[in-house]
Protein backbone atom coordinates (compact mmCIF):
# COMPACT_ATOMS: atom_id res chain seq x y z
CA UNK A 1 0.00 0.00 0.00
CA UNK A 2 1.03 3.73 -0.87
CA UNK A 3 -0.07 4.66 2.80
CA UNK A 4 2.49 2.03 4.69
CA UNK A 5 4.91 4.78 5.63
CA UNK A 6 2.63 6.85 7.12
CA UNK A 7 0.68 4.27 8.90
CA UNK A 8 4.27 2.84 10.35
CA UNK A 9 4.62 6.62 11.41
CA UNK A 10 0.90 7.15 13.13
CA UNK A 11 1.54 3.83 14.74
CA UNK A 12 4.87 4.33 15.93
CA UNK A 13 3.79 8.20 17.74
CA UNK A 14 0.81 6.20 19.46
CA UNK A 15 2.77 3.51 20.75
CA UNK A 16 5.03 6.27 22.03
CA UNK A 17 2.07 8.10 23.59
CA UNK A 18 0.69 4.35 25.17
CA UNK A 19 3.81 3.71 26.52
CA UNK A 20 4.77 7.15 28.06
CA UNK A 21 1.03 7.02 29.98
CA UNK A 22 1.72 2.99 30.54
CA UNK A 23 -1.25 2.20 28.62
CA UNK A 24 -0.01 -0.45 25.58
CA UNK A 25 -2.07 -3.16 26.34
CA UNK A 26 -5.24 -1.04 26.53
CA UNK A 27 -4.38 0.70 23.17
CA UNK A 28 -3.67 -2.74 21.61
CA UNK A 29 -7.08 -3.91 22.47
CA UNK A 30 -8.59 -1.09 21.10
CA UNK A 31 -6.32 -1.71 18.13
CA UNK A 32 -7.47 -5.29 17.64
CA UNK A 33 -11.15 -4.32 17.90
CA UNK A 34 -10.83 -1.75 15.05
CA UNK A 35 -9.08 -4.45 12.94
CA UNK A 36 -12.03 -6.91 13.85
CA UNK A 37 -14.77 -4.65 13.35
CA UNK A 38 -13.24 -2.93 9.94
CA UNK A 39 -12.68 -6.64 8.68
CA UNK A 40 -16.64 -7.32 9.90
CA UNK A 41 -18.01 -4.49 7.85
CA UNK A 42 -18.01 -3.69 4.64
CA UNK A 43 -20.66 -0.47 5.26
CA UNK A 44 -17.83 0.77 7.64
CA UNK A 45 -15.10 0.15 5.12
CA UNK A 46 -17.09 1.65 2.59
CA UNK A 47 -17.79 4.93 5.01
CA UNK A 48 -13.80 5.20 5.96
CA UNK A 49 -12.99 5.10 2.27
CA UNK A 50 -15.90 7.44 0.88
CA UNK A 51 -14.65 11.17 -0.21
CA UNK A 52 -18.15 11.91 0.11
CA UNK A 53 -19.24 11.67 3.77
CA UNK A 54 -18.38 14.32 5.68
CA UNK A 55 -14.71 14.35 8.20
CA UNK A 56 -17.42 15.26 10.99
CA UNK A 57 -19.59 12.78 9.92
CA UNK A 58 -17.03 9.93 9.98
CA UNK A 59 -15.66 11.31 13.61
CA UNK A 60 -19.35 10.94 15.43
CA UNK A 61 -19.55 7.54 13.52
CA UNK A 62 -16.62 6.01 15.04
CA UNK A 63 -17.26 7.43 18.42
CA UNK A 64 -19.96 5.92 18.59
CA UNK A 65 -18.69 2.47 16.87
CA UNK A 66 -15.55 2.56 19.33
CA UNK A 67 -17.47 4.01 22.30
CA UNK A 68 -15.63 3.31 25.58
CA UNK A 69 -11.99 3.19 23.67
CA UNK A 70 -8.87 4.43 25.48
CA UNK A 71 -8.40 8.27 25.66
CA UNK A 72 -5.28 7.65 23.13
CA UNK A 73 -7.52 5.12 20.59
CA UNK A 74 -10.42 8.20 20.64
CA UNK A 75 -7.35 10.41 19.68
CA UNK A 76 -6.32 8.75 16.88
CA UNK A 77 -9.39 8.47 15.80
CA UNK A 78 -9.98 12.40 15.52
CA UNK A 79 -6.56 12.92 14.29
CA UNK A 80 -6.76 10.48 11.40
CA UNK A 81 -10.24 12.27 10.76
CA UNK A 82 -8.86 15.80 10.74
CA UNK A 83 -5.75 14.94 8.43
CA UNK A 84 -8.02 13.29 6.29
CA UNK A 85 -6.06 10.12 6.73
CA UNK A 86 -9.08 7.58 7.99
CA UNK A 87 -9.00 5.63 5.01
CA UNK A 88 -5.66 4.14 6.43
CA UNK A 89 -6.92 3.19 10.23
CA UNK A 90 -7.05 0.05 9.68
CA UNK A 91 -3.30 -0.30 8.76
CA UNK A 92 -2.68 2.11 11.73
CA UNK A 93 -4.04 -0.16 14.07
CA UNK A 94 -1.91 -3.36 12.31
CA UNK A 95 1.16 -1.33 12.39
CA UNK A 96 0.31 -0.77 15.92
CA UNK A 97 -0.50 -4.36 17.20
CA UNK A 98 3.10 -5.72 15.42
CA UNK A 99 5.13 -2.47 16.90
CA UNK A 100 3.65 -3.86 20.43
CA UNK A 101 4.35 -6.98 20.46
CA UNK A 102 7.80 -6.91 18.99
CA UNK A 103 8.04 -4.29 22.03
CA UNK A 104 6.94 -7.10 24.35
CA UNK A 105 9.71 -9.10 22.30
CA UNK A 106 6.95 -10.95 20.62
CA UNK A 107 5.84 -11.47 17.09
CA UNK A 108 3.02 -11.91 14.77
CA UNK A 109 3.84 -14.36 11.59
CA UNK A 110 0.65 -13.25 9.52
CA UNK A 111 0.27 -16.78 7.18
CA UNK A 112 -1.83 -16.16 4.13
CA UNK A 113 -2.73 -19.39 2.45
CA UNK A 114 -5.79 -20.33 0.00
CA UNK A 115 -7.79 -22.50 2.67
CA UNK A 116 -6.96 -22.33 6.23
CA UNK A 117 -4.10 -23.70 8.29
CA UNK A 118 -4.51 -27.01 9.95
CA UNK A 119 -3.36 -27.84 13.80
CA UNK A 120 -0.62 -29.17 12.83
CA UNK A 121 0.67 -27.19 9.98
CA UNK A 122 0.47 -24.02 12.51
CA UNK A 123 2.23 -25.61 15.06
CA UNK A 124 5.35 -26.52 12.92
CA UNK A 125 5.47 -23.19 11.03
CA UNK A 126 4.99 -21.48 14.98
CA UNK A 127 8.27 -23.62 15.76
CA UNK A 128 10.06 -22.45 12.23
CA UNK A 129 9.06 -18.76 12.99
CA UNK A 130 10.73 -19.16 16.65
CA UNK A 131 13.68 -20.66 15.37
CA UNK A 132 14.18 -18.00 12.77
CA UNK A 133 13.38 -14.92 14.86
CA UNK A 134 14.26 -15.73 18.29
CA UNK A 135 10.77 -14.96 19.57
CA UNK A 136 8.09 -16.03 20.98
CA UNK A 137 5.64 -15.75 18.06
CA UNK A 138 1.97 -16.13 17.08
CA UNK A 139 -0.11 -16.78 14.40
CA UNK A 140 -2.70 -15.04 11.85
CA UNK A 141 -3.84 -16.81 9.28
CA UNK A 142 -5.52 -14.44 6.47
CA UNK A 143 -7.21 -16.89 3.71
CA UNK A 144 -7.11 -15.48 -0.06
CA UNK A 145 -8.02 -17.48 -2.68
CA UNK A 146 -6.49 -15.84 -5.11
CA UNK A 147 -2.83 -16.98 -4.21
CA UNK A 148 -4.63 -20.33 -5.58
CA UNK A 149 -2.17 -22.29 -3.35
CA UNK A 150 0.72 -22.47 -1.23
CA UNK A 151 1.45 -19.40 1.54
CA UNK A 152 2.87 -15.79 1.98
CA UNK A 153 4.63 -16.07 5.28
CA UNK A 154 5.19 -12.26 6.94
CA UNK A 155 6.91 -11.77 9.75
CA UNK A 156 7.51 -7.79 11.02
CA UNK A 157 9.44 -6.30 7.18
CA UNK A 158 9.89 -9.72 5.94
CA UNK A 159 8.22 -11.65 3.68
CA UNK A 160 8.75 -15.06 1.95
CA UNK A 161 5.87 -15.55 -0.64
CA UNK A 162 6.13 -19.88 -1.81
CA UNK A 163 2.07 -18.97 -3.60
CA UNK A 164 1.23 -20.77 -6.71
CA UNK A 165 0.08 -17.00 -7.86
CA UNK A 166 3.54 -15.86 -7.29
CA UNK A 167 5.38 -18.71 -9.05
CA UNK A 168 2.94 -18.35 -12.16
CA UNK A 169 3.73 -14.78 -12.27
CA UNK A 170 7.52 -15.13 -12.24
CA UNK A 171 7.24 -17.65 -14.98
CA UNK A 172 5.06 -15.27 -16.96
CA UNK A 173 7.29 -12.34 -16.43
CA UNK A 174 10.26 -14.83 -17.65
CA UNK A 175 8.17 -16.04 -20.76
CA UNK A 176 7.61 -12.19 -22.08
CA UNK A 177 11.35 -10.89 -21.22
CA UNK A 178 13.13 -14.03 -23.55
CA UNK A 179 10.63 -12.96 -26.31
């Protein structure tokens, strides 16, 4: 996304605020249910991303949605609003929840596959993810079909993408440059 940077940036100044007033777990909460609720609904994707609704609008929306959020969540909230940068709170809030946790010396291996991860299968890349980071890591599994197979293993910056989508388009891309 064209917005990473500054959602690394938004994240990084309220994780600075959360942990000067000792208040990162609360914030990550918050920051989990905004990530569970924007995933849930489309209508409130669709009113984040609209030029049309009003900033105003959008502010008494998700005061109401996120009603009972830490002081620092609610103030995110507004500034995103104000800067006209809403569209991105979603990635704010993922930014936010890694940033944590690799605070807490933790980390989040986000697994996208084409069906869903099995007991097993999560447990052995869990113990791969350890080994390679040190940490004591958990596991999101995002499903999207359109990778058609295999996974996209991220882990913090890095990435290691093994999807049938990727290996079709590196063959295509190697099929037009010897023509």
């Amino acid at each position: 996304m064209k917005d990473t940077r500054a959602a690394i940036r938004y994240a990084k100044a309220i994780l600075d605020i959360a942990v000067d007033n000792k208040a990162t777990n609360a914030v990550e909460k918050d920051m989990r249910a905004v990530v569970n609720t924007i995933s849930d609904s489309k209508e409130l994707n669709d009113l984040l991303s609209s030029p049309v609704i009003k900033g105003e609008d959008k502010k008494s929306a998700l005061s109401k949605i996120f009603k009972g959020s830490h002081a620092i969540t609610e103030g995110l909230l507004k500034l995103l609003v104000d800067n006209k940068r809403i569209g991105m709170l979603n990635e704010v809030a993922l930014k936010y929840i890694i940033l944590n946790e690799q605070l807490k010396g933790e980390d989040v291996a986000v697994v996208t596959t084409a069906v869903p991860l099995t007991k097993d299968l999560e447990k052995k890349v869990l113990g791969h993810v350890a080994k390679i980071t040190g940490n004591k890591v958990t596991i999101e599994n995002k499903i999207d079909e359109s990778i058609i197979g295999g996974f996209v293993l991220r882990v913090g910056d890095l990435q290691f993408d093994a999807s049938i989508a990727n290996k079709l388009n590196n063959l295509k891309r190697e099929f037009t440059n010897s023509l």
